[in-house]
Protein backbone atom coordinates (compact mmCIF):
# COMPACT_ATOMS: atom_id res chain seq x y z
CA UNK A 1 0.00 0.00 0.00
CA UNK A 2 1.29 3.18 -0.60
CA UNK A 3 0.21 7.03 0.63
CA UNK A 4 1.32 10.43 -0.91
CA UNK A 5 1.93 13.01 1.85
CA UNK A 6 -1.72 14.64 0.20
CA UNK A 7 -3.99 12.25 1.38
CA UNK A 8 -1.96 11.51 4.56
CA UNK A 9 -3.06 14.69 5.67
CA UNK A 10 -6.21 14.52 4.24
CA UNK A 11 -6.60 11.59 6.50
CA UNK A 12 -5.62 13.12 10.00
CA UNK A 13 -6.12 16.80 9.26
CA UNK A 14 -2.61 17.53 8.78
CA UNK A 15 -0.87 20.69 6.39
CA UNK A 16 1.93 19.93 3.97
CA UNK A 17 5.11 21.50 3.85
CA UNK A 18 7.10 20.53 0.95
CA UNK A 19 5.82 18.03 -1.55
CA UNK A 20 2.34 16.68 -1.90
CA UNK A 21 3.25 13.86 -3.48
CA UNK A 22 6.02 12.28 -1.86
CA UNK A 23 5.12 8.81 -0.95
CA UNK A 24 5.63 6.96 1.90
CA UNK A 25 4.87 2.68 2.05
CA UNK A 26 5.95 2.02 5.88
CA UNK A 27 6.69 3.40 9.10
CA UNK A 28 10.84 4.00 10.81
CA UNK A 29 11.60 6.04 13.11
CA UNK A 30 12.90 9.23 12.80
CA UNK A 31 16.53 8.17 13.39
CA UNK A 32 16.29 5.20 11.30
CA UNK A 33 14.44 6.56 8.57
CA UNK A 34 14.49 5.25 5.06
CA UNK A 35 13.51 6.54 1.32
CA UNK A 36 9.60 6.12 1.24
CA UNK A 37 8.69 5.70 5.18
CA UNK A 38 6.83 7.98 6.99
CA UNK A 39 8.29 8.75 10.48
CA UNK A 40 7.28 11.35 13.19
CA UNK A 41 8.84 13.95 15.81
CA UNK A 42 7.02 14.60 18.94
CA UNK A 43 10.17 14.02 21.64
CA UNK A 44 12.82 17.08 21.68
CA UNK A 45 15.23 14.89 22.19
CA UNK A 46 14.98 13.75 18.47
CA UNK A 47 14.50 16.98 17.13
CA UNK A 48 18.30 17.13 15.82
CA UNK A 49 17.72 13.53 13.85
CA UNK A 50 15.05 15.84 11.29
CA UNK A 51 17.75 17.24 9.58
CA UNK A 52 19.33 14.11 8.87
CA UNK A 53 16.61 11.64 8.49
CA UNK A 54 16.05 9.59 5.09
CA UNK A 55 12.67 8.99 5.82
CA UNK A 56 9.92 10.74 2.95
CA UNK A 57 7.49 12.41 5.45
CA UNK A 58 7.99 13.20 8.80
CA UNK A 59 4.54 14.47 11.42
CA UNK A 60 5.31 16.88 13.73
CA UNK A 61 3.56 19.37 15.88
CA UNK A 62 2.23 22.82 14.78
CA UNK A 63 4.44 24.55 17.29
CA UNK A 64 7.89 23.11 16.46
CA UNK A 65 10.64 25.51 14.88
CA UNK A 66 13.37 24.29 12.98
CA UNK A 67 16.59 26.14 12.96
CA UNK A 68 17.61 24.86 8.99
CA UNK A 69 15.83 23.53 6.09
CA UNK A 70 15.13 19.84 5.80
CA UNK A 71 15.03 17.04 3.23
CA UNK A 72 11.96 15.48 4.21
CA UNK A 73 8.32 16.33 3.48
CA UNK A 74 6.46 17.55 6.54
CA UNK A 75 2.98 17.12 7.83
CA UNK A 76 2.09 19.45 10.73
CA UNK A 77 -0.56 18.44 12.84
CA UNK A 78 -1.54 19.43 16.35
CA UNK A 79 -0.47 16.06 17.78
CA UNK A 80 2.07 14.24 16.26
CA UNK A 81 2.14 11.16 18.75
CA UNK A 82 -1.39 11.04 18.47
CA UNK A 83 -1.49 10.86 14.71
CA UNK A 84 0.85 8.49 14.43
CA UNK A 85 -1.15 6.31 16.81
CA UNK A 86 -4.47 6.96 14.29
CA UNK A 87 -2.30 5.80 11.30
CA UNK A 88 -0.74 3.05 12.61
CA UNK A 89 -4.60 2.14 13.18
CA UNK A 90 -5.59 2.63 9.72
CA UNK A 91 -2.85 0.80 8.48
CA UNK A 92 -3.56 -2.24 10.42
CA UNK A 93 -6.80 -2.16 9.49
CA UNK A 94 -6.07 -2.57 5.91
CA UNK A 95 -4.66 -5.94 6.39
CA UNK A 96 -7.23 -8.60 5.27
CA UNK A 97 -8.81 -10.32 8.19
CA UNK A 98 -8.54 -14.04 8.84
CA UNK A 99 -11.91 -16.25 8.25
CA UNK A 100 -12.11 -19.57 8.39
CA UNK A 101 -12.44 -22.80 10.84
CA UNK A 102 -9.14 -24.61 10.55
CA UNK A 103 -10.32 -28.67 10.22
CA UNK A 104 -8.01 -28.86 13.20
CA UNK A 105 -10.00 -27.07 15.76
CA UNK A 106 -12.25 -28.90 18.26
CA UNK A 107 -15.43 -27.14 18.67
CA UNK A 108 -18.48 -28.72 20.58
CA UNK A 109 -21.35 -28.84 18.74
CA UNK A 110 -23.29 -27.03 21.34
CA UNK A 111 -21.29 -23.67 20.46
CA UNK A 112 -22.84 -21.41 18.70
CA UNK A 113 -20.38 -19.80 16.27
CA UNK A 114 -21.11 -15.58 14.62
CA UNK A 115 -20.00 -14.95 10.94
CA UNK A 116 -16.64 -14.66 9.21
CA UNK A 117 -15.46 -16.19 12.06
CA UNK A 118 -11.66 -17.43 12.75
CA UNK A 119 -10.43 -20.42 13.99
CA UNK A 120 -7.38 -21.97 14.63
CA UNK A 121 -5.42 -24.65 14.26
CA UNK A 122 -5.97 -27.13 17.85
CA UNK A 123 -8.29 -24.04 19.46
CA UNK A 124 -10.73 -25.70 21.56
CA UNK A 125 -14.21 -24.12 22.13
CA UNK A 126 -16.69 -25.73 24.60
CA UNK A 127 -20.22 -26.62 25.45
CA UNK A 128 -22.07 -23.47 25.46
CA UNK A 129 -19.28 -21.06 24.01
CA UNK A 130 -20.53 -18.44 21.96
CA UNK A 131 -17.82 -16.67 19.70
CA UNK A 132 -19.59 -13.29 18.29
CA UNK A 133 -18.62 -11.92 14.10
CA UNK A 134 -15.83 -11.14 12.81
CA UNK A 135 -13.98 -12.53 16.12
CA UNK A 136 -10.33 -14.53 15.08
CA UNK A 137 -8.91 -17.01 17.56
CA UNK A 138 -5.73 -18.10 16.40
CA UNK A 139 -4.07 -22.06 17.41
CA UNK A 140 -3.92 -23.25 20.53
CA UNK A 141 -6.60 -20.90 22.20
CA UNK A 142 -8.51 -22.81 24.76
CA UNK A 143 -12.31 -21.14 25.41
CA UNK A 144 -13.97 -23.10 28.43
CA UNK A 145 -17.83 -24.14 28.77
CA UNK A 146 -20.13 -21.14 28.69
CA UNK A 147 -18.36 -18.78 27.88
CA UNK A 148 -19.68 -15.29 25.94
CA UNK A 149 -17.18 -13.54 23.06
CA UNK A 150 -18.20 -10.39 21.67
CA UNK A 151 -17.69 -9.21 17.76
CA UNK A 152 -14.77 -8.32 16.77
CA UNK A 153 -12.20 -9.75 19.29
CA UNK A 154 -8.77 -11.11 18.65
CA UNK A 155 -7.36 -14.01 20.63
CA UNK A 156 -3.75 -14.79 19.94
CA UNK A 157 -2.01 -17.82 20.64
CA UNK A 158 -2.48 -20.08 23.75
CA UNK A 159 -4.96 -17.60 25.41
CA UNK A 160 -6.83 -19.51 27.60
CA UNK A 161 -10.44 -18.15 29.13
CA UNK A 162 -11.86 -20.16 31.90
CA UNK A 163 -15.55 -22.17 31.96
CA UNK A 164 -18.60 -18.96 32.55
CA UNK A 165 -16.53 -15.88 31.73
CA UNK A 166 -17.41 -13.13 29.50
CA UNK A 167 -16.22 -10.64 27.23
CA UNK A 168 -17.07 -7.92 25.32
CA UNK A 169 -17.13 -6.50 21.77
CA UNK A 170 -13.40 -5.51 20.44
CA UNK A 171 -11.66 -7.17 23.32
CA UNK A 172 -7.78 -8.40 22.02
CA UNK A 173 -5.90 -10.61 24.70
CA UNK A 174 -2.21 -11.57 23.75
CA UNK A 175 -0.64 -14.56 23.63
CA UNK A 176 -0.42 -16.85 27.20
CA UNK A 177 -2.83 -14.37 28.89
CA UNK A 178 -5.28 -16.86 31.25
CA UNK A 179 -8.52 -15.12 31.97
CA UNK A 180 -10.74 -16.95 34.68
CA UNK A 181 -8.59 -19.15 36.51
CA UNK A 182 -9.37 -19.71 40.26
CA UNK A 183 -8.63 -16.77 42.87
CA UNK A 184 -5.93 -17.47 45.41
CA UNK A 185 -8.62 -18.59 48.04
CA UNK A 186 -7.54 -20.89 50.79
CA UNK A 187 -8.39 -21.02 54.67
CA UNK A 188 -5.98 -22.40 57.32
CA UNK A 189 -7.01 -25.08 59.13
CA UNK A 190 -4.78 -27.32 61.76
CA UNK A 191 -3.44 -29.89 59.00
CA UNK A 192 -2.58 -27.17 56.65
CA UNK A 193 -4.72 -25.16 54.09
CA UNK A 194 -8.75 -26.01 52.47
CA UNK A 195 -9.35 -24.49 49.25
CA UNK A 196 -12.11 -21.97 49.09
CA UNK A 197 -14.01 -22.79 45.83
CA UNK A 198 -14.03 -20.05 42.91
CA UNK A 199 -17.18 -19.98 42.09
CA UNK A 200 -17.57 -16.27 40.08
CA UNK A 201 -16.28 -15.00 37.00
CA UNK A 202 -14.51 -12.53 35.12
CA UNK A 203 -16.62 -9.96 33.05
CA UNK A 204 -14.27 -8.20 30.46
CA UNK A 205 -16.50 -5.18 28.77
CA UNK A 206 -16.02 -3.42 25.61
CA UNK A 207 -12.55 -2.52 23.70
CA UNK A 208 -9.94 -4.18 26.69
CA UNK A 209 -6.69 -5.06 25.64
CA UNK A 210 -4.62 -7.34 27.40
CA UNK A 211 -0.95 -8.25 27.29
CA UNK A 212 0.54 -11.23 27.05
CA UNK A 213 0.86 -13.55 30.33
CA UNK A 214 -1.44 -11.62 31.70
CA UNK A 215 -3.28 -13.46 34.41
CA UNK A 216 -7.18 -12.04 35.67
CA UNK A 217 -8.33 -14.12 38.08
CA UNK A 218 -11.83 -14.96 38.54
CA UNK A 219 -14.03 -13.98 41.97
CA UNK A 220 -14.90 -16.36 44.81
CA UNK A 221 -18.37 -15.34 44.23
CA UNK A 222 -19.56 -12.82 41.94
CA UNK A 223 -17.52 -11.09 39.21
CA UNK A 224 -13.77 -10.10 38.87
CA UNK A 225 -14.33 -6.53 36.63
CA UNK A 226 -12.40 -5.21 33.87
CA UNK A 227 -14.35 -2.37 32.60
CA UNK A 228 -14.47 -0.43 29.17
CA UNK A 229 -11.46 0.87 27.44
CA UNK A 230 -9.17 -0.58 29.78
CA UNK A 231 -5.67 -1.15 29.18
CA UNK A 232 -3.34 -3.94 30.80
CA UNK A 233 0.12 -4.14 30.19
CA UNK A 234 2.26 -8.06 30.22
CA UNK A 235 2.58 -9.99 33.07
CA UNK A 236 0.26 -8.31 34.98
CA UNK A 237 -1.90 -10.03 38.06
CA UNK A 238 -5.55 -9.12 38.88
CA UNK A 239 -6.80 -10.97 41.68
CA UNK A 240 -10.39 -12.24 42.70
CA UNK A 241 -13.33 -9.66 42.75
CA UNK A 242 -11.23 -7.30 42.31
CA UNK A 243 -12.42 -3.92 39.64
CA UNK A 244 -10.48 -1.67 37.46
CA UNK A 245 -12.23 1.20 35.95
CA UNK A 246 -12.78 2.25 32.85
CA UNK A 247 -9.62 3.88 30.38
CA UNK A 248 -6.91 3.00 32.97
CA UNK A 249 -3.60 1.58 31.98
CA UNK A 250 -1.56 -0.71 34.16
CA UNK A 251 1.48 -1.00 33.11
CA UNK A 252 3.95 -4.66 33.11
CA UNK A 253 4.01 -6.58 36.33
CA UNK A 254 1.70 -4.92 38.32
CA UNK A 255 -0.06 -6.79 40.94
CA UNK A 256 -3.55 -6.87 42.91
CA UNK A 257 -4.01 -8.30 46.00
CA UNK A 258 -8.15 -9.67 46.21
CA UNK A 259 -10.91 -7.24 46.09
CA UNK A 260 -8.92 -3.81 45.00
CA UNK A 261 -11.07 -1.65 43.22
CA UNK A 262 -9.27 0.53 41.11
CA UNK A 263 -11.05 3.86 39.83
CA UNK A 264 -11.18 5.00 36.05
CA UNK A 265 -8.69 7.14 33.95
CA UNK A 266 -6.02 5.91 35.96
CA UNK A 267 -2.39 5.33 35.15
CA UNK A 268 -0.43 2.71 36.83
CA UNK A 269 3.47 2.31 36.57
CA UNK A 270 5.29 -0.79 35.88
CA UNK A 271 5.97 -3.60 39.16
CA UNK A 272 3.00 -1.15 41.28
CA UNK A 273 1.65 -3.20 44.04
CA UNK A 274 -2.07 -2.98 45.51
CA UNK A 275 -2.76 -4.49 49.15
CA UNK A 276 -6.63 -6.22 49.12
CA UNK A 277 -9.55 -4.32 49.82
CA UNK A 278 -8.47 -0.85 49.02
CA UNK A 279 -10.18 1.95 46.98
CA UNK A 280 -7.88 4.03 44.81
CA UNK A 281 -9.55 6.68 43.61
CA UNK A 282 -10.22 8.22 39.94
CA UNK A 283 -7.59 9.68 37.91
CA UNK A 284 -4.91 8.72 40.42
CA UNK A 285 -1.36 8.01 39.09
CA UNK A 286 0.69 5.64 40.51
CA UNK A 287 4.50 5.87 40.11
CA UNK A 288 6.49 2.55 38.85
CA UNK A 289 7.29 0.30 41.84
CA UNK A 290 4.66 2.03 44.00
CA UNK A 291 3.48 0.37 47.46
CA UNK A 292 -0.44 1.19 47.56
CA UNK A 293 -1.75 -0.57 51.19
CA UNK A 294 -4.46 1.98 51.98
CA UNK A 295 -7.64 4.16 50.21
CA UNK A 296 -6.74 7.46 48.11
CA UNK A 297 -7.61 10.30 49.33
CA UNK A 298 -9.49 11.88 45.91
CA UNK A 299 -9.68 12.19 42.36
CA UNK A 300 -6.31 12.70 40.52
CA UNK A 301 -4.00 11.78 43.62
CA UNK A 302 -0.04 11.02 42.63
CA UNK A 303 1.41 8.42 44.28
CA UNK A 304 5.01 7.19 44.42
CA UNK A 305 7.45 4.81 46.97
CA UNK A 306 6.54 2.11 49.29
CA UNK A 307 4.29 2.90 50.81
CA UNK A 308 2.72 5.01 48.63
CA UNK A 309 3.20 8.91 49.55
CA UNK A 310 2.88 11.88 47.52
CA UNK A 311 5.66 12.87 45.76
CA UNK A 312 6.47 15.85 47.42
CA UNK A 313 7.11 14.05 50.91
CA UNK A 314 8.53 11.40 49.23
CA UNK A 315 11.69 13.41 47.69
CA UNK A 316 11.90 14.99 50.93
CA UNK A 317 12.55 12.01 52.78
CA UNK A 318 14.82 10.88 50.23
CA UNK A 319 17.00 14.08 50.37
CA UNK A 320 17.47 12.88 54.10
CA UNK A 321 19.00 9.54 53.25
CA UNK A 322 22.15 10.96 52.13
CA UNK A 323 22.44 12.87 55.64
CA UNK A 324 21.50 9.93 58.04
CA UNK A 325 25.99 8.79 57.88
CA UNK A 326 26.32 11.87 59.21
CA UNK A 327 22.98 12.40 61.42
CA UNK A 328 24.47 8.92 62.81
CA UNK A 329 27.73 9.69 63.80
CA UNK A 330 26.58 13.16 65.43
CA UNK A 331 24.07 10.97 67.48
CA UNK A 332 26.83 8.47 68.20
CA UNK A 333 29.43 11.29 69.26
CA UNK A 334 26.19 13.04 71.73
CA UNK A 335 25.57 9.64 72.85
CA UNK A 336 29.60 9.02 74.32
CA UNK A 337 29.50 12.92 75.65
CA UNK A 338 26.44 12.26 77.52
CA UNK A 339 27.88 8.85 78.91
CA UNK A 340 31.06 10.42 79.80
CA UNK A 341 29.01 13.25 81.74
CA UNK A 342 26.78 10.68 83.71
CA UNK A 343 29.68 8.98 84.71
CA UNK A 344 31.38 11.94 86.32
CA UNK A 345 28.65 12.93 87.91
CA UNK A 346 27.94 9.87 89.69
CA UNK A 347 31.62 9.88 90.36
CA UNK A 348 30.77 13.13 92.18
């Protein structure tokens, strides 16, 4: 497929400067650009690669000035990043869609299976499955008893989703994900540990994406949420009943304990931790390796260190690390003077 710069901004709004009809047939990045790819500038840090990329047409924002000419053909737009996002979209879009039921698949009889559906190789879809249209579930994908698939999802490789769960329209879950397996419920007793039965589900609504080796657990009674728009990251755990709102992002190897309820438009950095039972509130951010064992306090909260604090106190306490050597060996040095002053006073 190829795109002159014309109808590229066409597409996303953009304004040309330089020629219309330069054409672009793939994406690089700016610093790795090539004749005929389209490539984009929203960082600063990159700015100084423009003048030297090969790349055909370059996005960037409205606002940027350039100190020198450049080579390329540009497309300003108001949001670079953004753009780039919609035409990476587009372009995936183009690509024909998979239909078919590979001869290998095993699918019960008592599915019930939507139109220009996919199937792969050695899936297996159960009693009572139904798979909505257009939905593609490539080899190896395992969909238990009961459970409900919306139009338009994409399943990729050894996904497996657990017997009763559902799922909503535009869902994609990558490869190893598991989607319904039992919550970590188990009671002491004197010989050891009785499992608590997992007896719930997981409810996944519209347009959730979910990385791979991803693990949602489903609820000891009731349902484990993932709500619209939603964003996971890989390797991330989501333990029973617990709810994420809609349009946050988690990103990889975040974990949550049973029962967290996490509010919506939230943004969660990579290995952030959640203690069971707590609230966190809309809009909150929560800074990579973050400790959360308590409620927020309100919408748009920022949390970093462990236990979660506000950043401001947090840098403040860390500015005191480097002084607690000394702090230690002025407390040390009061601690011998007031020894040595007991001591000759009880010798008087």
């Amino acid at each position: 497929m190829e795109f002159t710069a014309k109808q590229i901004a066409e597409l996303i709004q953009g304004r040309v400067e330089g020629n219309e009809n330069a054409t672009v047939n793939t994406f690089a990045k700016i610093e790795e650009g090539v004749p005929g790819a389209i490539s984009f500038l929203s960082n600063p840090k990159y700015t100084h690669y423009i003048y030297e990329t090969k790349s055909s047409v370059v996005l960037i924002n409205e606002d940027v000035e350039l100190e020198k000419p450049v080579a390329a053909t540009l497309i300003r737009v108001k949001n670079a990043y953004e753009c780039v996002a919609k035409l990476l979209q587009f372009y995936e879009s183009m690509k024909p869609a998979k239909t078919g039921i590979d001869p290998l698949a095993s699918i019960s009889p008592k599915a019930t299976i939507g139109k220009d559906v996919y199937i792969g190789a050695f899936a297996v879809i159960g009693d009572g499955a139904v798979i909505g249209d257009g939905t593609q579930i490539h080899p190896h994908v395992v969909v238990g008893d009961g459970v409900t698939i919306g139009a338009k999802c994409l399943f990729y490789p050894h996904v497996t989703v657990y017997q009763g769960c559902k799922i909503g329209n535009n869902v994609t879950i990558h490869a190893g994900s598991v989607i319904g397996a039992d919550g970590f419920g188990f009671a002491p007793n004197t010989g050891g540990y009785d499992k608590i039965p997992q007896i719930g589900i997981v409810v996944i609504e519209d347009d959730v994406e979910i990385g791979a080796n991803t693990c949602v657990d489903r609820s000891t009674m009731g349902q484990t949420v993932i709500h619209k728009g939603v964003k996971l990251d890989n390797l991330i755990q989501v333990a029973h009943n617990c709810e994420i709102g809609e349009n946050t992002v988690m990103s990889a190897q975040a974990g949550m304990a049973g029962s967290t309820k996490i509010g919506a438009w939230c943004m969660v950095g990579g290995q952030a931790g959640f203690s069971g039972h707590i609230h966190v509130k809309d809009k909150t951010f929560v800074g990579a390796q973050c400790g959360v064992i308590g409620d927020t306090k309100g919408d748009g909260e920022q949390l970093i260190g462990s236990p979660a604090v506000n950043p401001k106190m947090y840098f403040k306490a860390r500015a005191l690390d480097a002084k607690l050597p000394d702090m230690y060996r002025q407390i040390a040095q009061l601690q011998r003077e007031l020894d040595a002053l007991k001591a000759k006073i009880e010798k008087e």
